[in-house]
N, C-alpha and C. Protein backbone atom coordinates (compact mmCIF):
# COMPACT_ATOMS: atom_id res chain seq x y z
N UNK A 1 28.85 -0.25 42.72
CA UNK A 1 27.68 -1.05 42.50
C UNK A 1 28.09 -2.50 42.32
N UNK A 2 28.04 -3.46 43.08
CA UNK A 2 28.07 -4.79 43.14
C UNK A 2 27.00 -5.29 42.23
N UNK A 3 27.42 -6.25 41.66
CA UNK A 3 26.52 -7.61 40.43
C UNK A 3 26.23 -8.42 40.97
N UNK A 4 25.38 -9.07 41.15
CA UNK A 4 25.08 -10.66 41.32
C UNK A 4 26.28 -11.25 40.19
N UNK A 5 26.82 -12.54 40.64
CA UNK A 5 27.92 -12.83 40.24
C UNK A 5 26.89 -14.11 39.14
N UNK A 6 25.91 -14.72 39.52
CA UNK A 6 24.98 -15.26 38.35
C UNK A 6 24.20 -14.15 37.94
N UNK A 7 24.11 -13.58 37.93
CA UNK A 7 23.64 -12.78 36.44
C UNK A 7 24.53 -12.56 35.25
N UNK A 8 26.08 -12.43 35.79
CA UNK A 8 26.75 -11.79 35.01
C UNK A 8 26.26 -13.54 34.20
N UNK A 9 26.72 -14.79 34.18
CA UNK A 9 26.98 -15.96 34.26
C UNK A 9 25.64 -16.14 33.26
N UNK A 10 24.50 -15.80 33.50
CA UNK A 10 23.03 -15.55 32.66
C UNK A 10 23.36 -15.24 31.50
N UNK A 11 23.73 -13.38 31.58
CA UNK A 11 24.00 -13.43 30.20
C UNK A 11 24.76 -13.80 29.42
N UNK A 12 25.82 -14.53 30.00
CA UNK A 12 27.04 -14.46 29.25
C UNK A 12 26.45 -16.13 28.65
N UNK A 13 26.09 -16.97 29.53
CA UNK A 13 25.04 -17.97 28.87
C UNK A 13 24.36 -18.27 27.33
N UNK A 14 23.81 -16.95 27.79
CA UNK A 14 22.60 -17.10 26.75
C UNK A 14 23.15 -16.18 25.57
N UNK A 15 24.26 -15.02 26.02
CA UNK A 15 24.88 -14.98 24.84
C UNK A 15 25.18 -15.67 23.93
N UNK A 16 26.47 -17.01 24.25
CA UNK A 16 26.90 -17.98 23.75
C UNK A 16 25.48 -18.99 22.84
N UNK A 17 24.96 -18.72 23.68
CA UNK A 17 23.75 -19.80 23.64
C UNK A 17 23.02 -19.31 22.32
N UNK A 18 23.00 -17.94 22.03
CA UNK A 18 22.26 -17.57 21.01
C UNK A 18 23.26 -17.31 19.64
N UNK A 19 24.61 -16.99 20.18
CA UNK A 19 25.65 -17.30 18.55
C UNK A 19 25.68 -18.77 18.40
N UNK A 20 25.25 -19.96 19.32
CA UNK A 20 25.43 -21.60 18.46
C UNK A 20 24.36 -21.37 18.11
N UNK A 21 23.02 -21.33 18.52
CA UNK A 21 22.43 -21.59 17.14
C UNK A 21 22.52 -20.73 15.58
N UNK A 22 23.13 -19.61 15.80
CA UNK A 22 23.08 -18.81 14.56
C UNK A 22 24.21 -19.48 13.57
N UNK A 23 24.70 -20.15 14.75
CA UNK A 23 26.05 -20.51 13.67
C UNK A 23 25.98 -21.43 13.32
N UNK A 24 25.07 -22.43 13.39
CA UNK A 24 24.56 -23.49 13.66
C UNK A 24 23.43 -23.64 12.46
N UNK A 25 22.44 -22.70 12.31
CA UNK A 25 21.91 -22.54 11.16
C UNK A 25 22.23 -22.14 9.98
N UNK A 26 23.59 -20.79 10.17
CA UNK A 26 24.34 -20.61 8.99
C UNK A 26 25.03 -21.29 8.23
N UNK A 27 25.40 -22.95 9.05
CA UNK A 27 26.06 -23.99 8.20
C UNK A 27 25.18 -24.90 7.81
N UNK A 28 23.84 -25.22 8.53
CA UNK A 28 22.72 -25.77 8.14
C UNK A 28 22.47 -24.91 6.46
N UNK A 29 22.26 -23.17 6.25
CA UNK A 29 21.74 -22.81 5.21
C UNK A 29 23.11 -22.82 3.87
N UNK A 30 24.40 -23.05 4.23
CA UNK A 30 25.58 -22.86 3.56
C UNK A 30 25.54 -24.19 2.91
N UNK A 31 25.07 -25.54 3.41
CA UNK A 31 25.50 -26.45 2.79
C UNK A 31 24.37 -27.47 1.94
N UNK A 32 22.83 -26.59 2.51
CA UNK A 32 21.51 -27.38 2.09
C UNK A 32 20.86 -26.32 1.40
N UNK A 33 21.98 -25.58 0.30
CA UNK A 33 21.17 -24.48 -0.70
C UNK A 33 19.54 -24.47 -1.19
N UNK A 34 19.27 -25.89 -1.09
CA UNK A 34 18.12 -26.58 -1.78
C UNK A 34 16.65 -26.14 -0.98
N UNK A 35 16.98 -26.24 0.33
CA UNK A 35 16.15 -26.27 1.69
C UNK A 35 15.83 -24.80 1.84
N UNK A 36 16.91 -23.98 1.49
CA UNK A 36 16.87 -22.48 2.39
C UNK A 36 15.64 -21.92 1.68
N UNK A 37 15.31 -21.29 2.65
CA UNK A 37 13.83 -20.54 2.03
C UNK A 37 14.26 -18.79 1.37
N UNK A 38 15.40 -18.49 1.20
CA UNK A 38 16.13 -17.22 1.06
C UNK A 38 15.19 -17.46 -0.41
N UNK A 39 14.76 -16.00 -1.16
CA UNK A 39 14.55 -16.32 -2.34
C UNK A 39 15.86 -15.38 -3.01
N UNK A 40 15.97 -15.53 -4.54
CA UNK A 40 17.01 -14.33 -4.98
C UNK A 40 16.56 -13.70 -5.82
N UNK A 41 16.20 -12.38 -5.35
CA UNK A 41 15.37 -11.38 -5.31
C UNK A 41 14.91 -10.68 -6.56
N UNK A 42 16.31 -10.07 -7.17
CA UNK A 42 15.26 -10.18 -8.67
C UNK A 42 14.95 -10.85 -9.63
N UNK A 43 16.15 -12.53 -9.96
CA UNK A 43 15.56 -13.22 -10.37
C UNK A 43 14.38 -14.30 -9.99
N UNK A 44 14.04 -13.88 -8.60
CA UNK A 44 12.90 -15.19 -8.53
C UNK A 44 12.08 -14.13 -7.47
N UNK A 45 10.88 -14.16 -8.07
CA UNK A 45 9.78 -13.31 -7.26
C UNK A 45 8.71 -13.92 -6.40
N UNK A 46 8.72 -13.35 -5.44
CA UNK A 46 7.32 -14.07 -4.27
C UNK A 46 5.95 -14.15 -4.84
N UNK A 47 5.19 -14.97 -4.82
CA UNK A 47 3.61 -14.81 -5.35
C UNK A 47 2.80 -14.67 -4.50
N UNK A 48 2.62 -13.23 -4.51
CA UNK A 48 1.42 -13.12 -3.65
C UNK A 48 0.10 -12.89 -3.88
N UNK A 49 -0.72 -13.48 -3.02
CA UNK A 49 -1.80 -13.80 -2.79
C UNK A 49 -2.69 -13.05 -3.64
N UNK A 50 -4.27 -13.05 -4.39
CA UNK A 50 -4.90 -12.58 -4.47
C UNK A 50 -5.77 -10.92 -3.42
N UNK A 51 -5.71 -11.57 -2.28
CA UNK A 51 -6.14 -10.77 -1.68
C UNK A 51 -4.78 -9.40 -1.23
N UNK A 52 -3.54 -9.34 -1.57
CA UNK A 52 -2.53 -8.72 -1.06
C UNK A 52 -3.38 -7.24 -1.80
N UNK A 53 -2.79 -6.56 -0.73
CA UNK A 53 -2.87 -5.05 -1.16
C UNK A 53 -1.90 -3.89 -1.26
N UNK A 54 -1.15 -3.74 -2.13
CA UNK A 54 -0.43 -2.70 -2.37
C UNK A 54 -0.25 -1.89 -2.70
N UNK A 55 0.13 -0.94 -3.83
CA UNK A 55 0.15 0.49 -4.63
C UNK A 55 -1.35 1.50 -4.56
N UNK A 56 -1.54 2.10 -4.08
CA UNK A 56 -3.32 2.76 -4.39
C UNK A 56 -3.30 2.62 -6.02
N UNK A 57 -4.59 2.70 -5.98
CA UNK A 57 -5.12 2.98 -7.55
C UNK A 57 -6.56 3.72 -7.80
N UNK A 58 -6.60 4.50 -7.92
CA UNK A 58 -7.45 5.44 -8.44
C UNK A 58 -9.18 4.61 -9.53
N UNK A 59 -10.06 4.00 -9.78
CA UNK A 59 -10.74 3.67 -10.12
C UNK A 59 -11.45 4.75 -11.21
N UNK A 60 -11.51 4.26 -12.18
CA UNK A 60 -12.34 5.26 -13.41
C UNK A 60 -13.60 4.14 -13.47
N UNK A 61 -14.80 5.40 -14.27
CA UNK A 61 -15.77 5.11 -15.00
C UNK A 61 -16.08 4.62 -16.66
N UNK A 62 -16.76 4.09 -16.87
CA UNK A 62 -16.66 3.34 -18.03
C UNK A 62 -16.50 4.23 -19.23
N UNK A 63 -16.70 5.94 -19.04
CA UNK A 63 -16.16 7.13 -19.74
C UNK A 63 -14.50 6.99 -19.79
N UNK A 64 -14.27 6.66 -18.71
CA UNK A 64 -12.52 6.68 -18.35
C UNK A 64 -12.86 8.11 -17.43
N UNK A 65 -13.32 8.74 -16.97
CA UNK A 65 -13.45 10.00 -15.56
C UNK A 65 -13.10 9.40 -14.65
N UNK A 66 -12.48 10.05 -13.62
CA UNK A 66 -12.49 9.26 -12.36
C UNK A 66 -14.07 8.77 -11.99
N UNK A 67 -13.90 7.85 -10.82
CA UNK A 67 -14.78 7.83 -9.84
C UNK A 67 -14.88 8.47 -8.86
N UNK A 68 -14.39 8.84 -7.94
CA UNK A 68 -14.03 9.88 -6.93
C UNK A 68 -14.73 11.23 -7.19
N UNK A 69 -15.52 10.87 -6.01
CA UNK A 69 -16.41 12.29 -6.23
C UNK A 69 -16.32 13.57 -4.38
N UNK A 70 -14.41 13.25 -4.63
CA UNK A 70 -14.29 14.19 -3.65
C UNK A 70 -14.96 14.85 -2.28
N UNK A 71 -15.46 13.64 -1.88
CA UNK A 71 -16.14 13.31 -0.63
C UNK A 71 -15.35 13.87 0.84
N UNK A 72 -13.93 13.18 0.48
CA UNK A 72 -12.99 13.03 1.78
C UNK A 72 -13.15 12.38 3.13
N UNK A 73 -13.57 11.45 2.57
CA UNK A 73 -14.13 10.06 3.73
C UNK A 73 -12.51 9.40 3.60
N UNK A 74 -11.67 9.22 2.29
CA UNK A 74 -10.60 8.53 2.48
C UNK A 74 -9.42 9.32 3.55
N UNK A 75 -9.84 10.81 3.30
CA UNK A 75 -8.70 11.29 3.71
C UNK A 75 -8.80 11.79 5.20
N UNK A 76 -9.66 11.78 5.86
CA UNK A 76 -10.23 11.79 6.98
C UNK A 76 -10.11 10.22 7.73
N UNK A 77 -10.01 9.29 7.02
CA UNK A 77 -10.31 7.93 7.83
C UNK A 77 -8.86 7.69 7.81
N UNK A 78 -7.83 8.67 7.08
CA UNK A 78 -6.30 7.69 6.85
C UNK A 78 -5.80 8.46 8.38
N UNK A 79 -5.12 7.00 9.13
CA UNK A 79 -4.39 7.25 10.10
C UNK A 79 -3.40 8.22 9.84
N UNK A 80 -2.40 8.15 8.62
CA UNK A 80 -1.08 8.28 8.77
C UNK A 80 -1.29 10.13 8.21
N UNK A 81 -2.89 10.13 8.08
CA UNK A 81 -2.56 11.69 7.15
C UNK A 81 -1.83 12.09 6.01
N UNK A 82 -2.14 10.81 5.20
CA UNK A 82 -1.23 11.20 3.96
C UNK A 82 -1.81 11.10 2.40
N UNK A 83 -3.19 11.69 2.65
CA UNK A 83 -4.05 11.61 1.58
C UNK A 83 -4.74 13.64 1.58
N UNK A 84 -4.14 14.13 0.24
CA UNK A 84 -4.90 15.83 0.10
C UNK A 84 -5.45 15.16 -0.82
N UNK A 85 -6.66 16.38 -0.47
CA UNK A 85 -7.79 16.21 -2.23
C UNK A 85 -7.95 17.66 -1.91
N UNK A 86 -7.93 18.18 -3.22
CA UNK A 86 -8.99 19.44 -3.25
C UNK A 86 -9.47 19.55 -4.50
N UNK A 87 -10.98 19.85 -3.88
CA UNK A 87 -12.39 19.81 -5.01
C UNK A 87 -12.28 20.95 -5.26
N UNK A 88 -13.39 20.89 -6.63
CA UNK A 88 -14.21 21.93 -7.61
C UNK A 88 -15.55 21.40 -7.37
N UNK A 89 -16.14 22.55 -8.17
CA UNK A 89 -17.74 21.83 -8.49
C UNK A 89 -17.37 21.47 -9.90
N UNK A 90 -18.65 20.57 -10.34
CA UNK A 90 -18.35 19.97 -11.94
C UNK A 90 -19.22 20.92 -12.60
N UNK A 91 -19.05 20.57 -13.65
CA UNK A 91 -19.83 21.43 -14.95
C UNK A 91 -20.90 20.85 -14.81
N UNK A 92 -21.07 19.52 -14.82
CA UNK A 92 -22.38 18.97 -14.69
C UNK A 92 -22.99 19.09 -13.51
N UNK A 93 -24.64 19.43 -13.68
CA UNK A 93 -24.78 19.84 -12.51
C UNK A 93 -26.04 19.08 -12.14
N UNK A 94 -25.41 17.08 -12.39
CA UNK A 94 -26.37 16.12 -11.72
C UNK A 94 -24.70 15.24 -10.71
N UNK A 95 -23.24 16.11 -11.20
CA UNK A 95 -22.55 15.88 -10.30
C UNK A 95 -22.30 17.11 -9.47
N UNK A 96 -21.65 16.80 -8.12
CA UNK A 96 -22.19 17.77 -7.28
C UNK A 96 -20.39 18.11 -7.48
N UNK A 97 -19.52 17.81 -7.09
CA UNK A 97 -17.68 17.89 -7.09
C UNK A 97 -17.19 17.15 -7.69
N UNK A 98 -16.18 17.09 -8.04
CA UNK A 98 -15.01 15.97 -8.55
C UNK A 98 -13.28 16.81 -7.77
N UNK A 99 -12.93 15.72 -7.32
CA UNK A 99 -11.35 15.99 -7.18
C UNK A 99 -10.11 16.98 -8.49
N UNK A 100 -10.21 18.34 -8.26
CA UNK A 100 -8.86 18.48 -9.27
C UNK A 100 -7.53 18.01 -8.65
N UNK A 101 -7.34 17.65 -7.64
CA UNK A 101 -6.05 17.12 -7.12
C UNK A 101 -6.24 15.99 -6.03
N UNK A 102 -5.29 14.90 -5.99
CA UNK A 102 -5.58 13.93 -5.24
C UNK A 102 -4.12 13.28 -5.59
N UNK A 103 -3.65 14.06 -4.32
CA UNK A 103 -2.01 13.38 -3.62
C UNK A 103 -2.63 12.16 -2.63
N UNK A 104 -1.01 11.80 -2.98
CA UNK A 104 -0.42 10.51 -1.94
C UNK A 104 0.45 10.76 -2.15
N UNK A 105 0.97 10.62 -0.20
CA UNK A 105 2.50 10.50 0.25
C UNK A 105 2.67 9.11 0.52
N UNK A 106 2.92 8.66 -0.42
CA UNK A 106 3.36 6.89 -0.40
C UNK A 106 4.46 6.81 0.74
N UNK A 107 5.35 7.95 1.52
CA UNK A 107 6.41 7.72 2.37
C UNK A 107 5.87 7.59 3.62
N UNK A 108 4.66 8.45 3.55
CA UNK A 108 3.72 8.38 4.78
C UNK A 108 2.49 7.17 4.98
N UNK A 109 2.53 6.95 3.82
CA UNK A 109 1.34 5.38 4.12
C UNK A 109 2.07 4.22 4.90
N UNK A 110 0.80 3.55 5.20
CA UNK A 110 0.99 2.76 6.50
C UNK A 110 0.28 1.19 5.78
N UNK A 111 -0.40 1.57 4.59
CA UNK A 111 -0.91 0.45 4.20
C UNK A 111 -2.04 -0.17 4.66
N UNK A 112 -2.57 0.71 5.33
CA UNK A 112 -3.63 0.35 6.30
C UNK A 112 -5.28 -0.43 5.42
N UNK A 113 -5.41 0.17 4.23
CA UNK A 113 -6.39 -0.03 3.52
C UNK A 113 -7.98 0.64 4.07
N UNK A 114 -7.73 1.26 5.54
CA UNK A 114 -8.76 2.19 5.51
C UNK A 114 -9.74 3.27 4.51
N UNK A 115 -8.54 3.77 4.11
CA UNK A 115 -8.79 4.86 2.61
C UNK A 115 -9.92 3.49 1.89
N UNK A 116 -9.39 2.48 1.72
CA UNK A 116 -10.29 1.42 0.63
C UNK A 116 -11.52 1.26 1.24
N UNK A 117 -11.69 1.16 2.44
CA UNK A 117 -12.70 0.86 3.35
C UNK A 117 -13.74 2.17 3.48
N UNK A 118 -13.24 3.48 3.62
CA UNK A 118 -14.16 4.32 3.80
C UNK A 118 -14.93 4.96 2.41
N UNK A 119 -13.98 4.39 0.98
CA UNK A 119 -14.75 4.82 0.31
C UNK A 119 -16.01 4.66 -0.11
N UNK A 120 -17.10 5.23 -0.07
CA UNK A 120 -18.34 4.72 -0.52
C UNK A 120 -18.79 4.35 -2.09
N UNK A 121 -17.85 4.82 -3.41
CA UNK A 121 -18.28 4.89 -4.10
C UNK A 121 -17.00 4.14 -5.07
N UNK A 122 -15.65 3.08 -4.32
CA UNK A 122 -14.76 2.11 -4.99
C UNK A 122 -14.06 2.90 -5.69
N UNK A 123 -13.73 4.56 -4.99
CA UNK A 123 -12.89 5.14 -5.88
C UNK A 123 -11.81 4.66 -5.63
N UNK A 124 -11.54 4.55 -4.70
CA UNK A 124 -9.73 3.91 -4.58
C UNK A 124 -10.03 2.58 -3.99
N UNK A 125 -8.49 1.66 -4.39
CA UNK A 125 -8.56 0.48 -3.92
C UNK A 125 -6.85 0.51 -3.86
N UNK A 126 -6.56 -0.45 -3.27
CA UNK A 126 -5.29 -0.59 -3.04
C UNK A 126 -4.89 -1.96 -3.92
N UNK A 127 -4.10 -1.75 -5.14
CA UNK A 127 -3.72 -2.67 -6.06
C UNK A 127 -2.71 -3.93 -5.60
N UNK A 128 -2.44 -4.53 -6.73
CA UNK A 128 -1.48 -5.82 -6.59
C UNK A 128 -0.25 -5.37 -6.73
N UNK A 129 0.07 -4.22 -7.37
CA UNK A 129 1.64 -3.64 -7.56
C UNK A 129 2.20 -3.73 -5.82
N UNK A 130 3.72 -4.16 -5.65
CA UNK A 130 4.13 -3.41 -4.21
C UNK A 130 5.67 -2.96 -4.98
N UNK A 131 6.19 -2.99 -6.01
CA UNK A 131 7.62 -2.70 -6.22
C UNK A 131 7.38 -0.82 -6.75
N UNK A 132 7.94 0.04 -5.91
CA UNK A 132 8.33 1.29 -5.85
C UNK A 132 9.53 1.52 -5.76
N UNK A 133 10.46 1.17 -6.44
CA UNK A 133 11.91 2.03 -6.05
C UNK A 133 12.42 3.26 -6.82
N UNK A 134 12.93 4.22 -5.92
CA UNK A 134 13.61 5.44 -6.77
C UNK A 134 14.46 5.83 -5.68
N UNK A 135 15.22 6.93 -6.28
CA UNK A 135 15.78 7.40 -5.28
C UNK A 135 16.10 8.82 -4.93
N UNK A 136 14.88 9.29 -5.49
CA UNK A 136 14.11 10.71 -5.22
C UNK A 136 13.08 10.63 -4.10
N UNK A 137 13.02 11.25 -3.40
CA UNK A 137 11.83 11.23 -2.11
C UNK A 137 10.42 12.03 -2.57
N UNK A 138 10.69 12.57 -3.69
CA UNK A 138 9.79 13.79 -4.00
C UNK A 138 8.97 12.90 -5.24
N UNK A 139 9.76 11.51 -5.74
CA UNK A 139 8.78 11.02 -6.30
C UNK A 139 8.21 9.94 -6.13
N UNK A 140 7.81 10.15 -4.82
CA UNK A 140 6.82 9.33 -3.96
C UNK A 140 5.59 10.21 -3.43
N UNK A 141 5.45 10.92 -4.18
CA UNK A 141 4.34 12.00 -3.99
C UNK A 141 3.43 11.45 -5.29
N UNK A 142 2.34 10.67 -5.45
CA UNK A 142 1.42 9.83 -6.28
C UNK A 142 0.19 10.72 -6.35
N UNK A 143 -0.12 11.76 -7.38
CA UNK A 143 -1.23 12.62 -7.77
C UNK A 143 -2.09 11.65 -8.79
N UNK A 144 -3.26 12.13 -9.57
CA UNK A 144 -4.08 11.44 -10.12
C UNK A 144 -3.49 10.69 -11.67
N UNK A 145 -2.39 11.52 -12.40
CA UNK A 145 -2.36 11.38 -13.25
C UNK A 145 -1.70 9.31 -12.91
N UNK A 146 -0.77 9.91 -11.81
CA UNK A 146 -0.41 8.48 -11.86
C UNK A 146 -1.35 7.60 -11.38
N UNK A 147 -2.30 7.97 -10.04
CA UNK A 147 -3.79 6.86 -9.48
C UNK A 147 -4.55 6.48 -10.08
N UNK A 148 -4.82 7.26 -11.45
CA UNK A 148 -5.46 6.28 -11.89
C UNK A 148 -5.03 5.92 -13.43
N UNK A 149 -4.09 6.81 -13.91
CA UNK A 149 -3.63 6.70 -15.35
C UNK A 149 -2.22 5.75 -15.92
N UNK A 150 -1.68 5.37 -15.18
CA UNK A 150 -0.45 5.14 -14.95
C UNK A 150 -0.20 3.55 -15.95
N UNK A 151 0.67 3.64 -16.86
CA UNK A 151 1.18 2.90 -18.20
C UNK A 151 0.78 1.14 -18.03
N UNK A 152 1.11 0.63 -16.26
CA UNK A 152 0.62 -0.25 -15.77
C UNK A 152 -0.88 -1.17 -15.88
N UNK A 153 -1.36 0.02 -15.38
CA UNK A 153 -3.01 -0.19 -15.60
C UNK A 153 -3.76 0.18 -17.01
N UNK A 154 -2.59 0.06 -18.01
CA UNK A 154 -3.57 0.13 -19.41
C UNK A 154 -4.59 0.82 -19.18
N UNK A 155 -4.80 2.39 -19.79
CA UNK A 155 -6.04 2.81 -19.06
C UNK A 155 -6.91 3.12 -17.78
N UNK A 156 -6.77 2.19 -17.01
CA UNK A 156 -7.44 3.05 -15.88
C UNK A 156 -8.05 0.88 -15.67
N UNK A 157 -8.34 1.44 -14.01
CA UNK A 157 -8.97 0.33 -13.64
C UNK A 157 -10.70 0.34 -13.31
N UNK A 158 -11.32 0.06 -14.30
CA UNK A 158 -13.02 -0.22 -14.07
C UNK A 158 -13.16 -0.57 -12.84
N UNK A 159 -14.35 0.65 -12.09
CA UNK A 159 -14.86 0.49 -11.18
C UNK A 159 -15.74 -0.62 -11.16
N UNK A 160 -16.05 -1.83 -9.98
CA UNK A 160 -17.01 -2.66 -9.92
C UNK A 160 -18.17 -1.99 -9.81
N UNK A 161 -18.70 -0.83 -9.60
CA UNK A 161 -19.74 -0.65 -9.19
C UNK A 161 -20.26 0.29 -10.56
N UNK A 162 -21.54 -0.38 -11.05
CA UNK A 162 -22.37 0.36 -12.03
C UNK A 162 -22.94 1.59 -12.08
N UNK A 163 -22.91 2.66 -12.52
CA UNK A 163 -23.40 4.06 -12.10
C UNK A 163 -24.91 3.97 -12.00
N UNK A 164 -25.82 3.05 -12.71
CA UNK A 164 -27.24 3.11 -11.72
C UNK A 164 -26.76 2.63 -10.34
N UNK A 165 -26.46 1.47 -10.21
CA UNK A 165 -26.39 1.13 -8.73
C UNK A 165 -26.02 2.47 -7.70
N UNK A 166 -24.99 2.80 -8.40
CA UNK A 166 -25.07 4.37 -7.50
C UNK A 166 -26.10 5.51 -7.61
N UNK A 167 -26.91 5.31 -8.29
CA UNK A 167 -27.77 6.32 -8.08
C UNK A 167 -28.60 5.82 -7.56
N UNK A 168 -28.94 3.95 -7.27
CA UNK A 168 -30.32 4.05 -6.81
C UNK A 168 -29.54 3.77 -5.10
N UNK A 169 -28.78 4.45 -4.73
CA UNK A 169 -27.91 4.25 -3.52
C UNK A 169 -28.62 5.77 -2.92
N UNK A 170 -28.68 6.31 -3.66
CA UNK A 170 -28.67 7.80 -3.28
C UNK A 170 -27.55 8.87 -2.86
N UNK A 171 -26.10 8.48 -3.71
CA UNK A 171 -25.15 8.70 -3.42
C UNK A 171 -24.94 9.97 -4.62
């Protein structure tokens, strides 16, 4: 198999061509510490935005109960398939279900914020937390105690939405 004798000449080009600038910026970032946009990581943290969305969080009622009334609009709308619920009926019987279980495979989320979007009733939202590290795989499996109870959220995070408003919703 014969080469074009400029092609070889192309890449070998733009090879070169792409280690000067790297090397080129690595002495640019080695000698103008001041300039580099590198941050250092656990002593200096990024601020992000109000609107960022990270960790799920589970939403309670002004009882402290969940909100989540085991619909499965979140877990049906999640691309990645990484939302189980399985219902009961409630004792009360002006509620129709409530969730006894409600996993997340945080390994399988995509971050999409759909789940936030399809809920009708602000049970879940996707929080300001994004730092998760462990180095167990099995505890990235996020059930209720942690969605909505978890040492972070002091209690639980108040739903915006008022329980008349939901009833005169017809929900």
């Amino acid at each position: 198999m014969k080469v074009n004798r400029n092609i070889k000449t192309y890449f070998l080009l733009s090879t070169f061509s792409g280690m000067k600038f790297t090397f080129f910026k690595m002495l640019k970032n080695l000698f103008n510490k001041k300039k580099m946009i590198t941050l250092n990581y656990p002593e200096e943290k990024y601020k992000y935005s109000s609107r960022f969305k990270g960790t799920h969080v589970l939403t309670v009622k002004k009882d402290g109960s969940l909100r989540c009334t085991a619909c499965m609009l979140c877990a049906t709308n999640c691309p990645a398939q990484c939302i189980k619920i399985t219902a009961d009926e409630h004792k009360d019987s002006s509620v129709e279900k409530y969730p006894i279980s409600y996993e997340i495979d945080i390994l399988r989320c995509v971050y999409c914020g759909f789940c936030e979007e399809a809920c009708p009733v602000d049970a879940i939202r996707m929080g300001p937390e994004w730092q998760t590290p462990d180095k167990n795989g099995s505890k990235f499996n996020y059930d209720i105690r942690y969605l909505a109870y978890r040492p972070q959220l002091k209690g639980g995070v108040e739903s915006s939405l008022d329980d008349k408003e939901r009833h005169s919703w017809g929900i």
